[in-house]
PDB file of N, CA and C in Angstrom:
ATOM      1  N   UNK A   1     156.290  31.039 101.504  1.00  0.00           N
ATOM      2  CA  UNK A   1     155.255  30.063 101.186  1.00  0.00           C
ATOM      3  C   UNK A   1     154.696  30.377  99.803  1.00  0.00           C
ATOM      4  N   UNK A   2     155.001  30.092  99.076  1.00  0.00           N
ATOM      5  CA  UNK A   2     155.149  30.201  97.134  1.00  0.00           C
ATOM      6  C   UNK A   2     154.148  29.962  96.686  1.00  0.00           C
ATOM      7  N   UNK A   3     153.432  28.618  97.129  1.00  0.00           N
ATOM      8  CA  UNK A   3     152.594  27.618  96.765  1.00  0.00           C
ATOM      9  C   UNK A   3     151.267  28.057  97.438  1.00  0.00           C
ATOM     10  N   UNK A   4     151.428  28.676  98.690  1.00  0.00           N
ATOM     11  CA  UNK A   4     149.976  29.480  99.071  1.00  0.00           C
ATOM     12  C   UNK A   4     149.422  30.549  98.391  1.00  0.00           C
ATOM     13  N   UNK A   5     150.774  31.591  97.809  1.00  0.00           N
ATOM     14  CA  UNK A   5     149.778  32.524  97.117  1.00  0.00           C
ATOM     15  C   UNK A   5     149.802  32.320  95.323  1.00  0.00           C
ATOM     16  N   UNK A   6     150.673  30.955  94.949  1.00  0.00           N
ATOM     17  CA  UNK A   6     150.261  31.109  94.187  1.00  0.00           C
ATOM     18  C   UNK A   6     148.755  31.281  93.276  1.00  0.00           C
ATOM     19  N   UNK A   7     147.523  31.379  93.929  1.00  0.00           N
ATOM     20  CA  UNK A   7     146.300  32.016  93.591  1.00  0.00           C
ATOM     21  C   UNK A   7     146.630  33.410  93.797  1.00  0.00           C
ATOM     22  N   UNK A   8     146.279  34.213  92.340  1.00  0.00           N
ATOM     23  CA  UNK A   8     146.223  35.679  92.071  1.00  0.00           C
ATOM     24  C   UNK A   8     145.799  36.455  93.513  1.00  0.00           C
ATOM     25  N   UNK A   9     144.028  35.902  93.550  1.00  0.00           N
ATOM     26  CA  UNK A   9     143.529  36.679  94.536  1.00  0.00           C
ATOM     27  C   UNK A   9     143.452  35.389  95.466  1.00  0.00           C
ATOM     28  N   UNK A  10     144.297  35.272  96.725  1.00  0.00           N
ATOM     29  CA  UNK A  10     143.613  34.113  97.855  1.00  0.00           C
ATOM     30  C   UNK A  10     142.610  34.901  98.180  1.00  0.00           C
ATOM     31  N   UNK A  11     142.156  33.978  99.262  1.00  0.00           N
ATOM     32  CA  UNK A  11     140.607  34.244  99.977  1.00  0.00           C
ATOM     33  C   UNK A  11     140.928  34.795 100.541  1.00  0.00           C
ATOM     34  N   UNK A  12     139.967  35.652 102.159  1.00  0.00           N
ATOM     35  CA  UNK A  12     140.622  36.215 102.657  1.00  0.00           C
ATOM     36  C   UNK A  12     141.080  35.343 103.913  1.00  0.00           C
ATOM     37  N   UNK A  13     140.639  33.546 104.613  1.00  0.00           N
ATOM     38  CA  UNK A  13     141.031  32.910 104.684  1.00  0.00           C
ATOM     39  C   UNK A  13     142.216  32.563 104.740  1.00  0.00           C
ATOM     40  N   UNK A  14     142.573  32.463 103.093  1.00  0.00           N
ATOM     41  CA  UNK A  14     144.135  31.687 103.138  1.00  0.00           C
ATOM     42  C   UNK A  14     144.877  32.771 103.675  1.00  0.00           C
ATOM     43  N   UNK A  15     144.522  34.508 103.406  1.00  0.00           N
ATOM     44  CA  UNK A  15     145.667  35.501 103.759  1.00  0.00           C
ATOM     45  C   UNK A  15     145.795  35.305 105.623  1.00  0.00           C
ATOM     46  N   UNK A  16     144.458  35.164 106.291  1.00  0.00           N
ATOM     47  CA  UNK A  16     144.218  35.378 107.465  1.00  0.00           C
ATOM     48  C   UNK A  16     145.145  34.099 108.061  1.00  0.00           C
ATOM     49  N   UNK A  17     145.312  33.167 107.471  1.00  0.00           N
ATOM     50  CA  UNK A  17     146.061  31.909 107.593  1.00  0.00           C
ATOM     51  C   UNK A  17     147.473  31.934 107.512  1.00  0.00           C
ATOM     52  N   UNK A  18     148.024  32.857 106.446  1.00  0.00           N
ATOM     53  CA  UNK A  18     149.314  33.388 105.692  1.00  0.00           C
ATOM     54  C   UNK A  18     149.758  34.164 106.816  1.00  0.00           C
ATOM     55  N   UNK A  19     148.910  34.960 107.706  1.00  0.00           N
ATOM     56  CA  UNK A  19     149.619  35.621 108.221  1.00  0.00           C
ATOM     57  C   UNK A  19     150.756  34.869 109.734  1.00  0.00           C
ATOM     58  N   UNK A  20     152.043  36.162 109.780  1.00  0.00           N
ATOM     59  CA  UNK A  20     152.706  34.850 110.721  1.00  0.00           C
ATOM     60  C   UNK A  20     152.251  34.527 112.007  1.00  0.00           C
ATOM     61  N   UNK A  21     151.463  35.567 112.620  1.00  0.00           N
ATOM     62  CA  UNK A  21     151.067  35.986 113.671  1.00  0.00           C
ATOM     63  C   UNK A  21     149.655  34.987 114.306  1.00  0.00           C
ATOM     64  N   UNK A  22     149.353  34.327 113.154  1.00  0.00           N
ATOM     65  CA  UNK A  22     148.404  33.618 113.166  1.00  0.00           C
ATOM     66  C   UNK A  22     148.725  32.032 113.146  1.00  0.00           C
ATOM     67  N   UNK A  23     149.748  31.940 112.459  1.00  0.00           N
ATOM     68  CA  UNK A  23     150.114  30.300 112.086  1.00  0.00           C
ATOM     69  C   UNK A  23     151.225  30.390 112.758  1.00  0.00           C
ATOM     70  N   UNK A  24     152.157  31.340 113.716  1.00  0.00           N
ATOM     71  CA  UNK A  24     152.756  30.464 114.732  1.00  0.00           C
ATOM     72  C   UNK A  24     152.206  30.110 116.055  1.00  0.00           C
ATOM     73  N   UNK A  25     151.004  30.646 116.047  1.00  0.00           N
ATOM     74  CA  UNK A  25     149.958  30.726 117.231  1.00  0.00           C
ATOM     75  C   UNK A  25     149.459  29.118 116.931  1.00  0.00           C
ATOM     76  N   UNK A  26     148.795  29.066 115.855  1.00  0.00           N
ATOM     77  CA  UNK A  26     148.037  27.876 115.367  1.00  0.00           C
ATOM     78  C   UNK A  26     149.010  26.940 115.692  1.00  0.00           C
ATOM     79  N   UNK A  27     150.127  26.766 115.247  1.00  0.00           N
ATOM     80  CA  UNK A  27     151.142  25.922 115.249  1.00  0.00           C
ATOM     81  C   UNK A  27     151.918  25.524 116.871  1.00  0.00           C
ATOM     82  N   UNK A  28     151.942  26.441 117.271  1.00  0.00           N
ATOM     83  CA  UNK A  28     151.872  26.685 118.897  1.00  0.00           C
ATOM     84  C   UNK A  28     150.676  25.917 120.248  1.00  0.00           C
ATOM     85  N   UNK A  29     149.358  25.823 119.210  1.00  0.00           N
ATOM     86  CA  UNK A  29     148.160  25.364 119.787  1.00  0.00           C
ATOM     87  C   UNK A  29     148.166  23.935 119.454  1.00  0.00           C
ATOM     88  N   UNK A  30     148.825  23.257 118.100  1.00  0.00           N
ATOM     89  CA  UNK A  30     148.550  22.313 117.789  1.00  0.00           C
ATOM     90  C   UNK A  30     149.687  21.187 118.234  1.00  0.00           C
ATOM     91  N   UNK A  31     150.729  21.719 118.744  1.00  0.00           N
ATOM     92  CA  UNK A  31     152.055  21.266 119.265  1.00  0.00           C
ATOM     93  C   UNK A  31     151.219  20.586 120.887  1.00  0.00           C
ATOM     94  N   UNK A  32     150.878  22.156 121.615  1.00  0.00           N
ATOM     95  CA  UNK A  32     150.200  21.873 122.750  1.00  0.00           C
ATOM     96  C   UNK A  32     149.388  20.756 122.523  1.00  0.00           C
ATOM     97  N   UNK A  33     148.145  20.761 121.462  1.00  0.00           N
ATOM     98  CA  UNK A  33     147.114  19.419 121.424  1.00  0.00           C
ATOM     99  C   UNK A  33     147.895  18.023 121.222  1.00  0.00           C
ATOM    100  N   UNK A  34     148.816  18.218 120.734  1.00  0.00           N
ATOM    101  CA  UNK A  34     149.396  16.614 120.181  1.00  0.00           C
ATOM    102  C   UNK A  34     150.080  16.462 121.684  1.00  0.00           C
ATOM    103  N   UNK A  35     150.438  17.122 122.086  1.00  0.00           N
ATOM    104  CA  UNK A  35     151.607  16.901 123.136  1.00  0.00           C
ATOM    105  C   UNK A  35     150.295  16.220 124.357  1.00  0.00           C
ATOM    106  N   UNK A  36     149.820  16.733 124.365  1.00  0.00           N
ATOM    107  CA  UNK A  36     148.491  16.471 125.490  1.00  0.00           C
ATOM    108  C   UNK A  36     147.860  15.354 125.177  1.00  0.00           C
ATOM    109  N   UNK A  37     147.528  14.863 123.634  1.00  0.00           N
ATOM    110  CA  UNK A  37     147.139  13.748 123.515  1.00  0.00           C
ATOM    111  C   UNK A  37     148.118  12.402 123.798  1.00  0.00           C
ATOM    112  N   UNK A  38     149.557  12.925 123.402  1.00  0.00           N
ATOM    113  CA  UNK A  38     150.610  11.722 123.459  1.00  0.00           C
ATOM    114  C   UNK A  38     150.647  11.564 125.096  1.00  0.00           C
ATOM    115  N   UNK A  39     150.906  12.747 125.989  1.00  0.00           N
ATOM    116  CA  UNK A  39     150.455  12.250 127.474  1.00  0.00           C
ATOM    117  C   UNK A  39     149.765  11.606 128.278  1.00  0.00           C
ATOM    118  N   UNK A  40     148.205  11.724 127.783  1.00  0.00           N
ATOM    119  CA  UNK A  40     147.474  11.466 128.309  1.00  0.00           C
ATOM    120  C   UNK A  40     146.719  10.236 127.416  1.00  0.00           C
ATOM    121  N   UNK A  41     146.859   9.121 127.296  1.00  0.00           N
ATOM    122  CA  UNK A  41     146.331   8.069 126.216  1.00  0.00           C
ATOM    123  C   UNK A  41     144.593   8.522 125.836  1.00  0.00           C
ATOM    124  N   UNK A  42     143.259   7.991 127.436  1.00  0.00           N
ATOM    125  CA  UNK A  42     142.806   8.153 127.624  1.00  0.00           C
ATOM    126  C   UNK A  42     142.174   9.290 126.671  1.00  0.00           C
ATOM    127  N   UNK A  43     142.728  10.496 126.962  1.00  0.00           N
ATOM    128  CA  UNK A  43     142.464  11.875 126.405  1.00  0.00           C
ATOM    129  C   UNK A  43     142.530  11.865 124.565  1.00  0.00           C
ATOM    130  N   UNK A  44     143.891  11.023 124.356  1.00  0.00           N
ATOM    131  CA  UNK A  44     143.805  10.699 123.213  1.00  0.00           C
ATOM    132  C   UNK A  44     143.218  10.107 122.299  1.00  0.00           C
ATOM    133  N   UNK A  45     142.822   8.819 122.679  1.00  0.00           N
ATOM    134  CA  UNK A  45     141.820   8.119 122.422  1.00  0.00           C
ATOM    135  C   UNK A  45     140.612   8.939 121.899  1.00  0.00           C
ATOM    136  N   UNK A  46     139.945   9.922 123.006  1.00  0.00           N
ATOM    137  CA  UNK A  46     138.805  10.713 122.898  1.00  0.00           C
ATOM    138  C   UNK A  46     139.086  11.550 121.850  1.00  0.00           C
ATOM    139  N   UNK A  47     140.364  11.930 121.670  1.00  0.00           N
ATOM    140  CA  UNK A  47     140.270  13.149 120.445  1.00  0.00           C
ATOM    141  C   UNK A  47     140.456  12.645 119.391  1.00  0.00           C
ATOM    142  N   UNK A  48     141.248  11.376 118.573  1.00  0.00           N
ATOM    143  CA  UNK A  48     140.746  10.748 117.993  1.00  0.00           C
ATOM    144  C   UNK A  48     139.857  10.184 117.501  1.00  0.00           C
ATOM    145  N   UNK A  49     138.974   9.957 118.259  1.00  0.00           N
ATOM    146  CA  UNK A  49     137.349   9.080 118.040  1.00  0.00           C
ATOM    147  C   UNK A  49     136.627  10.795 117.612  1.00  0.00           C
ATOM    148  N   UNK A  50     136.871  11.698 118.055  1.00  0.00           N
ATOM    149  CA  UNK A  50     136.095  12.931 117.900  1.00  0.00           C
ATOM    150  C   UNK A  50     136.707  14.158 116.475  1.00  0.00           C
ATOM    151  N   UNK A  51     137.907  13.315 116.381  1.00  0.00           N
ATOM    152  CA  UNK A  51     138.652  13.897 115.048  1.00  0.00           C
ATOM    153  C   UNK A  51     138.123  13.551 113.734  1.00  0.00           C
ATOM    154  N   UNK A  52     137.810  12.190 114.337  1.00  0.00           N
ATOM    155  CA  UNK A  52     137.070  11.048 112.803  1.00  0.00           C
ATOM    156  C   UNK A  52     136.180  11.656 112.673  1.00  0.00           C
ATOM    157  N   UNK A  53     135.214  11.621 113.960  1.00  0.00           N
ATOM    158  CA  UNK A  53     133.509  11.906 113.418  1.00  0.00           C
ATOM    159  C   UNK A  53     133.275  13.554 112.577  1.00  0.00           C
ATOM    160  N   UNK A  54     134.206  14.264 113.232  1.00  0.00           N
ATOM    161  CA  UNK A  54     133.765  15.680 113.018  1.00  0.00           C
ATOM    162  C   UNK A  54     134.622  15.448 111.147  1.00  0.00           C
ATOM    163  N   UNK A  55     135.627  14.647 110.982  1.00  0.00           N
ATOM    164  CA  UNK A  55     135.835  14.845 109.792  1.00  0.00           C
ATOM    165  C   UNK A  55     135.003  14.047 109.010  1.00  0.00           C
ATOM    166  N   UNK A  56     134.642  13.271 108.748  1.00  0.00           N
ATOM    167  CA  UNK A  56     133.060  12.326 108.168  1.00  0.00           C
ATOM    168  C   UNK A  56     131.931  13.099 108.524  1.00  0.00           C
ATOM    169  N   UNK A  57     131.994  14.359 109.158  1.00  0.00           N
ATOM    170  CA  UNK A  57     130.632  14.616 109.075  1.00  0.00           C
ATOM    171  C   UNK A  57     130.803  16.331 108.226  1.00  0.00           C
ATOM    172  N   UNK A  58     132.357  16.468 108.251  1.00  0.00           N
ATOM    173  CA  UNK A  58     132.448  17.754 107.660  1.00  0.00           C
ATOM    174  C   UNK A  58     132.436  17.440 106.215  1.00  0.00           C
ATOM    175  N   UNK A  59     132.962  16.717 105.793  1.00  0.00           N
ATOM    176  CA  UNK A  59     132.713  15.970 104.248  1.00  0.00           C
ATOM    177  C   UNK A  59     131.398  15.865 103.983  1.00  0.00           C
ATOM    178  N   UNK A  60     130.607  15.129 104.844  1.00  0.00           N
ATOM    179  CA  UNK A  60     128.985  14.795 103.987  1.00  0.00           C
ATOM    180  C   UNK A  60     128.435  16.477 104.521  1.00  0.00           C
ATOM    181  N   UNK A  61     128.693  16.987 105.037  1.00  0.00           N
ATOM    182  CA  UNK A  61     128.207  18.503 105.326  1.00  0.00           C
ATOM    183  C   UNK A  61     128.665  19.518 104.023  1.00  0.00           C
ATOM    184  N   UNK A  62     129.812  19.569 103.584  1.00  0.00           N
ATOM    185  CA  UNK A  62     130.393  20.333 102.633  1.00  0.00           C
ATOM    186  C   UNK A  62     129.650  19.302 101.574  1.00  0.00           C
ATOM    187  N   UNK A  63     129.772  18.217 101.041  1.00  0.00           N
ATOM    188  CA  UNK A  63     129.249  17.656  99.673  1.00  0.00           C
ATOM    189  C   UNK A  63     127.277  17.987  99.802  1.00  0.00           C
ATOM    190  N   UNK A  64     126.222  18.386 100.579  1.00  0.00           N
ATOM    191  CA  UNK A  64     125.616  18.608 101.001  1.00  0.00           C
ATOM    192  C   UNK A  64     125.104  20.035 100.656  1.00  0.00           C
ATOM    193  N   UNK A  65     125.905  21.130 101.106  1.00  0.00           N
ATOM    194  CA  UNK A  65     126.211  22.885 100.604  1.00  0.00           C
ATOM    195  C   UNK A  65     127.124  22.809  99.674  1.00  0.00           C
ATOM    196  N   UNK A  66     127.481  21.831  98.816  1.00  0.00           N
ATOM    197  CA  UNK A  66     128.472  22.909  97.587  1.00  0.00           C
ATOM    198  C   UNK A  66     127.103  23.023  96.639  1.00  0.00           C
ATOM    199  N   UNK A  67     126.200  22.489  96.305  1.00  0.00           N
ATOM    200  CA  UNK A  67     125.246  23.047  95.310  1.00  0.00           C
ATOM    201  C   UNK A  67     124.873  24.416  95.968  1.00  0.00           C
ATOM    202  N   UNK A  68     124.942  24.942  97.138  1.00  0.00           N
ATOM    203  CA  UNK A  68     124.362  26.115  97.296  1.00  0.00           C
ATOM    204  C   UNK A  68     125.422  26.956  97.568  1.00  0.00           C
ATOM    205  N   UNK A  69     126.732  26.770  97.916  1.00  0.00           N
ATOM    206  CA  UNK A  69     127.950  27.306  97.798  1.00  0.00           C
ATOM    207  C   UNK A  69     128.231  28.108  96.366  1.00  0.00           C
ATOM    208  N   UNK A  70     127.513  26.745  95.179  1.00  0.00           N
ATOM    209  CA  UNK A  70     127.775  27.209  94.100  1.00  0.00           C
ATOM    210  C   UNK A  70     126.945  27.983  93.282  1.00  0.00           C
ATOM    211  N   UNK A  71     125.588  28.457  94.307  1.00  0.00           N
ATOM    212  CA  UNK A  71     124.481  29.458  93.994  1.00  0.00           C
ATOM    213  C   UNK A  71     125.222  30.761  94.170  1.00  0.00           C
ATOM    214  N   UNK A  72     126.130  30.392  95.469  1.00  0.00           N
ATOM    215  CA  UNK A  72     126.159  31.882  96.191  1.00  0.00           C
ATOM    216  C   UNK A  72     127.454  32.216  95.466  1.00  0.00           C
ATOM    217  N   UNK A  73     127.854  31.747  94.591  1.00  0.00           N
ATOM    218  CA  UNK A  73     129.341  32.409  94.189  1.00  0.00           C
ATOM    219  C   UNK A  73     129.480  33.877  94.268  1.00  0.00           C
ATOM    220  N   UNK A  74     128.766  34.613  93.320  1.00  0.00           N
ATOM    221  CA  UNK A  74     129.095  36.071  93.191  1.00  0.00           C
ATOM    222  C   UNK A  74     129.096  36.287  94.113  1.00  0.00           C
ATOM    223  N   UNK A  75     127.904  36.365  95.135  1.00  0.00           N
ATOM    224  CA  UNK A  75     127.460  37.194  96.767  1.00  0.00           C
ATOM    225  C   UNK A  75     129.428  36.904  97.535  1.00  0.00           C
ATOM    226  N   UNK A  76     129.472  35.213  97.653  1.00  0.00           N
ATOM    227  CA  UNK A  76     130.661  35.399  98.564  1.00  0.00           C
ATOM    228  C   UNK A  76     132.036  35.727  98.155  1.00  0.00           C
ATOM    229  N   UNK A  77     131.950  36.029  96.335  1.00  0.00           N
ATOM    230  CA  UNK A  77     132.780  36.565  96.004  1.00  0.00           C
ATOM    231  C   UNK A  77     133.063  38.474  96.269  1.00  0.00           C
ATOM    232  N   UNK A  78     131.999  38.407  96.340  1.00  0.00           N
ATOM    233  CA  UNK A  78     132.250  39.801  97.098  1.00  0.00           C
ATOM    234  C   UNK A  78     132.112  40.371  98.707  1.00  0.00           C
ATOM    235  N   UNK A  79     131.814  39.820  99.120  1.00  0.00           N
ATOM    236  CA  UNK A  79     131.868  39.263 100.388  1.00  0.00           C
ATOM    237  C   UNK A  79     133.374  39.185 100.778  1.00  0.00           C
ATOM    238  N   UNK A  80     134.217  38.119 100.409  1.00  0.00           N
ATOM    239  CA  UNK A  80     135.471  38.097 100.336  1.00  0.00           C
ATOM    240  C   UNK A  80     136.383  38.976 100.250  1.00  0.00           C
ATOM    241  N   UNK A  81     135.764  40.071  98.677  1.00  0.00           N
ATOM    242  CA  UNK A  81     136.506  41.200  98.288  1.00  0.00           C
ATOM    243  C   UNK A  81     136.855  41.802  99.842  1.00  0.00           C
ATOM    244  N   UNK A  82     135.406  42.164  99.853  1.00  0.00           N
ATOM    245  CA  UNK A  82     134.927  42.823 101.664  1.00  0.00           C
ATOM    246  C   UNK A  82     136.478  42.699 102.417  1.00  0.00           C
ATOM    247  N   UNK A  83     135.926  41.459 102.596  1.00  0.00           N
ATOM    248  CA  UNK A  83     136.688  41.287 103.966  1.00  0.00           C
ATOM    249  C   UNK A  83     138.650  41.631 103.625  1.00  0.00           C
ATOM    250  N   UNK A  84     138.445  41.437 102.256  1.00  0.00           N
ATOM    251  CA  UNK A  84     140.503  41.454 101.963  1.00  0.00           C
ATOM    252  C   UNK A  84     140.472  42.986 102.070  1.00  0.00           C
ATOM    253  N   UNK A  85     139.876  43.785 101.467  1.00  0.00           N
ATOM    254  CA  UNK A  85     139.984  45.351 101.698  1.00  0.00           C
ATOM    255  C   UNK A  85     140.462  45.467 102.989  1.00  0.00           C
ATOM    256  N   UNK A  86     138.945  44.913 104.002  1.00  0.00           N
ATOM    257  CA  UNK A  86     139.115  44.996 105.574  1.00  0.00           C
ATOM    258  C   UNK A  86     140.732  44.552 106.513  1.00  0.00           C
ATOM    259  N   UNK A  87     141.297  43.639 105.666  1.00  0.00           N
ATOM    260  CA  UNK A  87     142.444  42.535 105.768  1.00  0.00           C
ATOM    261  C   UNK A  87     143.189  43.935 105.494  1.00  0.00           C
ATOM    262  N   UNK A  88     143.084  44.282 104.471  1.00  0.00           N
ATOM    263  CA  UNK A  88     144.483  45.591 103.579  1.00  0.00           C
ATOM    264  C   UNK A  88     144.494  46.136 105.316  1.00  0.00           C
ATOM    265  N   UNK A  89     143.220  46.581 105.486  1.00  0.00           N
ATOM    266  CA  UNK A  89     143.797  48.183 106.949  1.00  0.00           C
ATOM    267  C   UNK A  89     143.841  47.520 107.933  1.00  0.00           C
ATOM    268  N   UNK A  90     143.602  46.629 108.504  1.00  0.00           N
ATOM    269  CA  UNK A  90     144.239  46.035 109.463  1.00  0.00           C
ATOM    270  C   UNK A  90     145.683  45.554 109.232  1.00  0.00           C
ATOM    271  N   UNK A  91     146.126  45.153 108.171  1.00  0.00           N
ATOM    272  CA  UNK A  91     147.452  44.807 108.225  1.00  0.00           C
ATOM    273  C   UNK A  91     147.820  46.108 108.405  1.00  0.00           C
ATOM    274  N   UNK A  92     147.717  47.263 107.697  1.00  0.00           N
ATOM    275  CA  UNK A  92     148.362  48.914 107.541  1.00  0.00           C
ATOM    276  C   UNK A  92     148.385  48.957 109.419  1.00  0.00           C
ATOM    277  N   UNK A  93     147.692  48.940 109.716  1.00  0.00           N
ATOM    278  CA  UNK A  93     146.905  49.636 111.641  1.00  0.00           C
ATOM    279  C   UNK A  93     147.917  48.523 112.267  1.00  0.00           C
ATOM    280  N   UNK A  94     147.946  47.256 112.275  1.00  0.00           N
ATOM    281  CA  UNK A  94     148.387  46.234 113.329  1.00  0.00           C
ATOM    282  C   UNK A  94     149.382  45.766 112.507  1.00  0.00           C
ATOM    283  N   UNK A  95     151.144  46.296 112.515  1.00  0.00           N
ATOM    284  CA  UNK A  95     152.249  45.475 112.042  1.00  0.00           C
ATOM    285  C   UNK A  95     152.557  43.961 112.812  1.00  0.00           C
ATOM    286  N   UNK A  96     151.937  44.182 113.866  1.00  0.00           N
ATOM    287  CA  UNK A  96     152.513  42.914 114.776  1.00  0.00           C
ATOM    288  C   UNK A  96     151.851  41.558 114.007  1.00  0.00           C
ATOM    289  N   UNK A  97     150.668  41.583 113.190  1.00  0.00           N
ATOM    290  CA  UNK A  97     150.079  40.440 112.413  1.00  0.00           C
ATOM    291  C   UNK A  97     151.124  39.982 111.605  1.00  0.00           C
ATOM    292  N   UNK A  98     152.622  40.873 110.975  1.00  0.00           N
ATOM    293  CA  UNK A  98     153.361  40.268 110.309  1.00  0.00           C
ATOM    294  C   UNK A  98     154.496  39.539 111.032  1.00  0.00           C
ATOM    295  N   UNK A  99     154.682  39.884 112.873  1.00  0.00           N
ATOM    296  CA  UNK A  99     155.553  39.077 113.513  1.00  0.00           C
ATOM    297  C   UNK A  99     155.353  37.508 113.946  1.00  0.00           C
ATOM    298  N   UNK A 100     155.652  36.370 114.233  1.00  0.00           N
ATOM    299  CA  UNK A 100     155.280  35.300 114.870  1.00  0.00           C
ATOM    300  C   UNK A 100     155.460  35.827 116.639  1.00  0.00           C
ATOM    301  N   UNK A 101     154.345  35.027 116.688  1.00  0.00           N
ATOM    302  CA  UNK A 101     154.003  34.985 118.176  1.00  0.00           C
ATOM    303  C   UNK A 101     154.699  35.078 119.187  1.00  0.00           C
ATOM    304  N   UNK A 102     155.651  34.600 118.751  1.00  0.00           N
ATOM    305  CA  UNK A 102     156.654  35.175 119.823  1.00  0.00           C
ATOM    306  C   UNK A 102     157.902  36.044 119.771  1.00  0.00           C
ATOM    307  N   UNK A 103     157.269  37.168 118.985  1.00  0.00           N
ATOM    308  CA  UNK A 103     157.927  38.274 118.741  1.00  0.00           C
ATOM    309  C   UNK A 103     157.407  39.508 119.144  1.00  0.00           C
ATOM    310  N   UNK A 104     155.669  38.934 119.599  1.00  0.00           N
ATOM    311  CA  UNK A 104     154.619  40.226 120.223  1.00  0.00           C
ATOM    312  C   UNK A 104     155.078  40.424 121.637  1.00  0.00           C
ATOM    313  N   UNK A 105     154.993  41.225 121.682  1.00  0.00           N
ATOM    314  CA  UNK A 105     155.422  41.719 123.409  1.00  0.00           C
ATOM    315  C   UNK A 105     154.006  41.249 123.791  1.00  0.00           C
ATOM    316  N   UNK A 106     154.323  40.543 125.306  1.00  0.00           N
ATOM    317  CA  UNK A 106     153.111  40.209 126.055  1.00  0.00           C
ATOM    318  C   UNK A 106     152.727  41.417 126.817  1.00  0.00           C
ATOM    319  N   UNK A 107     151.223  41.816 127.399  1.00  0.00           N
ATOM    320  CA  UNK A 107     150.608  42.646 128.496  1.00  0.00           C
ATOM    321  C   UNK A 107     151.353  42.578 129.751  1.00  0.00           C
ATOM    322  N   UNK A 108     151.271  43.164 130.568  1.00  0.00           N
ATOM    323  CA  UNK A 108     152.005  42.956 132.000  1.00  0.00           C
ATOM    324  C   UNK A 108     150.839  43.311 133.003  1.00  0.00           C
ATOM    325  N   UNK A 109     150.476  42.664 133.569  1.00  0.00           N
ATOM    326  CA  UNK A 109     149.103  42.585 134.444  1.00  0.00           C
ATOM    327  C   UNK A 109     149.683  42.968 135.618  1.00  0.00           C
ATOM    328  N   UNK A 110     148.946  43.989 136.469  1.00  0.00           N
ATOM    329  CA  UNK A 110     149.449  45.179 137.180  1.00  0.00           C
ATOM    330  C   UNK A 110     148.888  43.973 138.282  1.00  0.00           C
ATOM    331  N   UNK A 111     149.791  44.229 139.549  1.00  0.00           N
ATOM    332  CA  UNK A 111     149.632  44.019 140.749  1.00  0.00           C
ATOM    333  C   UNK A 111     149.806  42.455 140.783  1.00  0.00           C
ATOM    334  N   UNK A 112     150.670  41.564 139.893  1.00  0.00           N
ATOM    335  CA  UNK A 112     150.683  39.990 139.637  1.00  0.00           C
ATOM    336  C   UNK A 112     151.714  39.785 140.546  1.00  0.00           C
ATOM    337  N   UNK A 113     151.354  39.246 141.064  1.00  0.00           N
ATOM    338  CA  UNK A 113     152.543  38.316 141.975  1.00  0.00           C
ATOM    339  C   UNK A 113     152.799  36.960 141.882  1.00  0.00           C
ATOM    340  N   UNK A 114     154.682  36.516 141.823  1.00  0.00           N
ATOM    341  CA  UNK A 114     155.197  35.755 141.630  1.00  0.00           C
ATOM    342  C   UNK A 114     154.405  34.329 142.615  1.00  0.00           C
ATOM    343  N   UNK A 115     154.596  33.110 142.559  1.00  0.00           N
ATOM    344  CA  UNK A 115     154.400  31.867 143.266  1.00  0.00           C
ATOM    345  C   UNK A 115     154.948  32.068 144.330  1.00  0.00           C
ATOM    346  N   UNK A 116     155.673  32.387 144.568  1.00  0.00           N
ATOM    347  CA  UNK A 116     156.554  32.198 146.351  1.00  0.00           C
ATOM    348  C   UNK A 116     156.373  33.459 146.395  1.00  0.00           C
ATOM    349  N   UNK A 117     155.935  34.673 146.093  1.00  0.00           N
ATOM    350  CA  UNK A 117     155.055  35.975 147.587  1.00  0.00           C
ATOM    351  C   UNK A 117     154.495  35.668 148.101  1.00  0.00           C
ATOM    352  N   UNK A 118     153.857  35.875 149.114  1.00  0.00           N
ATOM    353  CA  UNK A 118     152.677  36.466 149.682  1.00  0.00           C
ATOM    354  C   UNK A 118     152.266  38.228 149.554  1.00  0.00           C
ATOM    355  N   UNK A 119     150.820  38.084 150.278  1.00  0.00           N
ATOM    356  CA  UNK A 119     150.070  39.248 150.112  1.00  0.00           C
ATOM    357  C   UNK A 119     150.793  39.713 151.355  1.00  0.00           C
ATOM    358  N   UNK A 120     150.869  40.867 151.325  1.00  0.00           N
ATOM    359  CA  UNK A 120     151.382  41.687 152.468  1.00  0.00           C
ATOM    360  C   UNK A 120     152.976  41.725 152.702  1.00  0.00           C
ATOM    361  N   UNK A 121     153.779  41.043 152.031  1.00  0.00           N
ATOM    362  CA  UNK A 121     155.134  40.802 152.517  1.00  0.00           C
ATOM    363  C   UNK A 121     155.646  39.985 151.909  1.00  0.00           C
TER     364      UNK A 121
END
């Protein structure tokens, strides 16, 4: 993805976004939402009507805070720094952030039983 980092320093955002572990999850969640909306009309309908508003209201919300967005530059420019440092040792500590999602080994939950057991036998 060339075009994502082409910014020197991304945010720590776009990296948290960059990572694969994160955007095949996202991508995984958003497959599920579309798939659920194309099923269910009804349902769709609703997330539509609720897609619009929240985006018309995230626009007049952001045009609203960029004069104070653009107070806080330095503060969340370092702020940011913050958090990419924080980003550096977690990537070092957790390699699995560089696998896609379905390359993490899942948990195995002790004592789970299949659909057709029963308890006792």
């Amino acid at each position: 993805a060339k075009g994502l980092w082409a910014d020197p320093d991304p945010s720590v955002v776009q990296r948290v976004a960059a990572l694969p572990l994160v955007r095949t999850t996202c991508t995984a969640i958003s497959g599920a939402y579309s798939a659920a909306k194309d099923r269910h009309p009804l349902l769709g309908s609703a997330c539509r009507l609720a897609e619009h508003c929240l985006g018309g209201l995230t626009s007049r919300a952001l045009g609203r805070a960029q004069p104070l967005l653009d107070r806080l530059q330095p503060q969340l420019a370092t702020v940011n720094d913050l958090a990419c440092r924080g980003l550096d040792k977690l990537e070092e500590k957790l390699p699995l952030l560089q696998q896609p999602s379905d390359a993490v080994p899942r948990p195995q939950t002790p004592g789970r039983r299949g659909l057709g057991q029963r308890r006792g036998g």
